[in-house]
Protein backbone atom coordinates (compact mmCIF):
# COMPACT_ATOMS: atom_id res chain seq x y z
CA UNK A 1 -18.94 9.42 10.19
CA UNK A 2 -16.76 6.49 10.48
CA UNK A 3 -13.60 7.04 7.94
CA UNK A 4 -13.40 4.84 5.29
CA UNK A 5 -9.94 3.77 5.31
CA UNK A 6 -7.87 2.59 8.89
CA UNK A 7 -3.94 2.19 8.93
CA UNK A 8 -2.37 1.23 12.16
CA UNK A 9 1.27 1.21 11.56
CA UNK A 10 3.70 -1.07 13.43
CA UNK A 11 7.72 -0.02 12.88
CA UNK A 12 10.75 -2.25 12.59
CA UNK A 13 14.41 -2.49 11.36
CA UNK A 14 14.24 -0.62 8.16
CA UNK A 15 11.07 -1.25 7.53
CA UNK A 16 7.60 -0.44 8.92
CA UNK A 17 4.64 -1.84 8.36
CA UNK A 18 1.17 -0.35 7.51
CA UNK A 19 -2.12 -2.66 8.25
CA UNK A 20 -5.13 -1.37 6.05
CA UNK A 21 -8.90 -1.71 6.89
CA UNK A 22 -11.94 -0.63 4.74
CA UNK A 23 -11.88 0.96 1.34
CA UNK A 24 -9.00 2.82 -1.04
CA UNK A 25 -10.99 5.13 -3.25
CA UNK A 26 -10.25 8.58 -4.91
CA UNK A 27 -11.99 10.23 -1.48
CA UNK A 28 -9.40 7.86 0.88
CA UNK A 29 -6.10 6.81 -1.56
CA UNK A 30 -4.51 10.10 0.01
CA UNK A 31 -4.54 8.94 3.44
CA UNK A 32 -2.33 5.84 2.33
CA UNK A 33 0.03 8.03 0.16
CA UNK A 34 0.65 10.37 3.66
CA UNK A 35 1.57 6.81 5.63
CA UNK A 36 3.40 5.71 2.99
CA UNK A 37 5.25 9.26 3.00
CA UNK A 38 6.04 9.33 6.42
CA UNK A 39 7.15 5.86 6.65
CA UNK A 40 9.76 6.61 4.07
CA UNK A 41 10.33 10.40 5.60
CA UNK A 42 11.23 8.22 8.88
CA UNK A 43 13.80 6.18 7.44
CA UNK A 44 11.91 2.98 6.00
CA UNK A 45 12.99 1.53 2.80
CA UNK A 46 11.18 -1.35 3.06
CA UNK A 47 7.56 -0.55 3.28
CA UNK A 48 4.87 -3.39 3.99
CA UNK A 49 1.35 -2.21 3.22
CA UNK A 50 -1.09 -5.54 4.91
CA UNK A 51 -4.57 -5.50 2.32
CA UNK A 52 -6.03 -8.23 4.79
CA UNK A 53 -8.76 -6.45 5.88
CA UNK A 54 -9.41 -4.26 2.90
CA UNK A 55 -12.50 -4.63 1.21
CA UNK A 56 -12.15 -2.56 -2.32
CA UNK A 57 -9.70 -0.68 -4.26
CA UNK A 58 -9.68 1.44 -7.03
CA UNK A 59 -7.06 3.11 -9.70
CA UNK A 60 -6.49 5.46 -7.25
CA UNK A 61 -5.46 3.24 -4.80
CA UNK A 62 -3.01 1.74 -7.34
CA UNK A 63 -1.42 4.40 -8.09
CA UNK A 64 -0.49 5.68 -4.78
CA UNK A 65 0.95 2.00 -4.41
CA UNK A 66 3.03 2.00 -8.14
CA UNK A 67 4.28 5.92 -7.13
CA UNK A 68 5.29 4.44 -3.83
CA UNK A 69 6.81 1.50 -5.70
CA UNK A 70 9.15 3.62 -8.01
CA UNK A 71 10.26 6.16 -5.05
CA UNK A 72 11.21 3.34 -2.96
CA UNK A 73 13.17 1.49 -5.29
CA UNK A 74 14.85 4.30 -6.61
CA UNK A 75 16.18 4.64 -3.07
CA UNK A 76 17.39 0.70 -2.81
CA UNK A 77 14.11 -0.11 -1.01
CA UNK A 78 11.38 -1.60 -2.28
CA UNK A 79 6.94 -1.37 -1.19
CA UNK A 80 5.56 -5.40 0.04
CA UNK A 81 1.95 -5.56 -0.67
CA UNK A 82 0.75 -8.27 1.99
CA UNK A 83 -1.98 -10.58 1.60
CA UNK A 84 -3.43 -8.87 -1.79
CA UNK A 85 -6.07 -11.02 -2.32
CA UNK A 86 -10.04 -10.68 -2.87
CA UNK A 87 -11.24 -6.92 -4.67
CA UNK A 88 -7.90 -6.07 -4.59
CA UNK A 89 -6.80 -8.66 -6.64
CA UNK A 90 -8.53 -8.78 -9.34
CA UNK A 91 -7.86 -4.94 -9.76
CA UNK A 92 -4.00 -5.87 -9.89
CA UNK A 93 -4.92 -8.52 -12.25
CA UNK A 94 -7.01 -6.61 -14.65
CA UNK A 95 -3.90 -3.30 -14.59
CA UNK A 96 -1.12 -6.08 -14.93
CA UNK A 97 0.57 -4.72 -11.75
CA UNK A 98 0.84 -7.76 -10.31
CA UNK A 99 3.89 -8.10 -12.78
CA UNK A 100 5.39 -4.58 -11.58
CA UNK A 101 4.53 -4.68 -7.49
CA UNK A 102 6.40 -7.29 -4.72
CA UNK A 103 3.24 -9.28 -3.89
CA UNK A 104 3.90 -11.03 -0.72
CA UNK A 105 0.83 -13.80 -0.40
């Protein structure tokens, strides 16, 4: 069975960035939290998670993205959510998170 969420991760100066494909739900949100994890465990503070190619998330996706968020900033970095558009939008619309996360179009 083919999994339901892909991250290929690309690193750079402080930063790294994670490229999504598929679905964050309550059964794949985990996987993200773990990249997200070890990005920061590896010395990132600025962490760029690309939605281009994602197709749905949930609240559970959100909030590994707003935990993420707070951790981060706490430490003088900050999380980029790239091309947020589509599904994924209108969840951060409906929460009001678009007010709270760095949205970069």
């Amino acid at each position: 069975m083919r999994p339901l969420l892909r991250i290929d991760r690309a690193e750079g100066p402080g930063e790294t960035v994670l490229v999504l494909g598929g679905e964050i739900d309550l059964s794949s949100a985990h996987l993200l939290a773990e990249a997200i994890d070890a990005a920061i465990d590896a010395g990132a503070r600025r962490v760029v998670v690309d939605f281009s190619a994602v197709t749905f998330v949930n609240s559970t996706g959100l909030g590994v993205m707003v935990g993420a968020t707070k951790r981060l900033r706490a430490m003088g970095g900050d999380l980029v959510a790239r091309a947020f558009r589509g599904m994924p939008a209108a969840a951060l619309a409906i929460t009001g998170l678009e007010e709270f996360l760095t949205i970069e179009r």
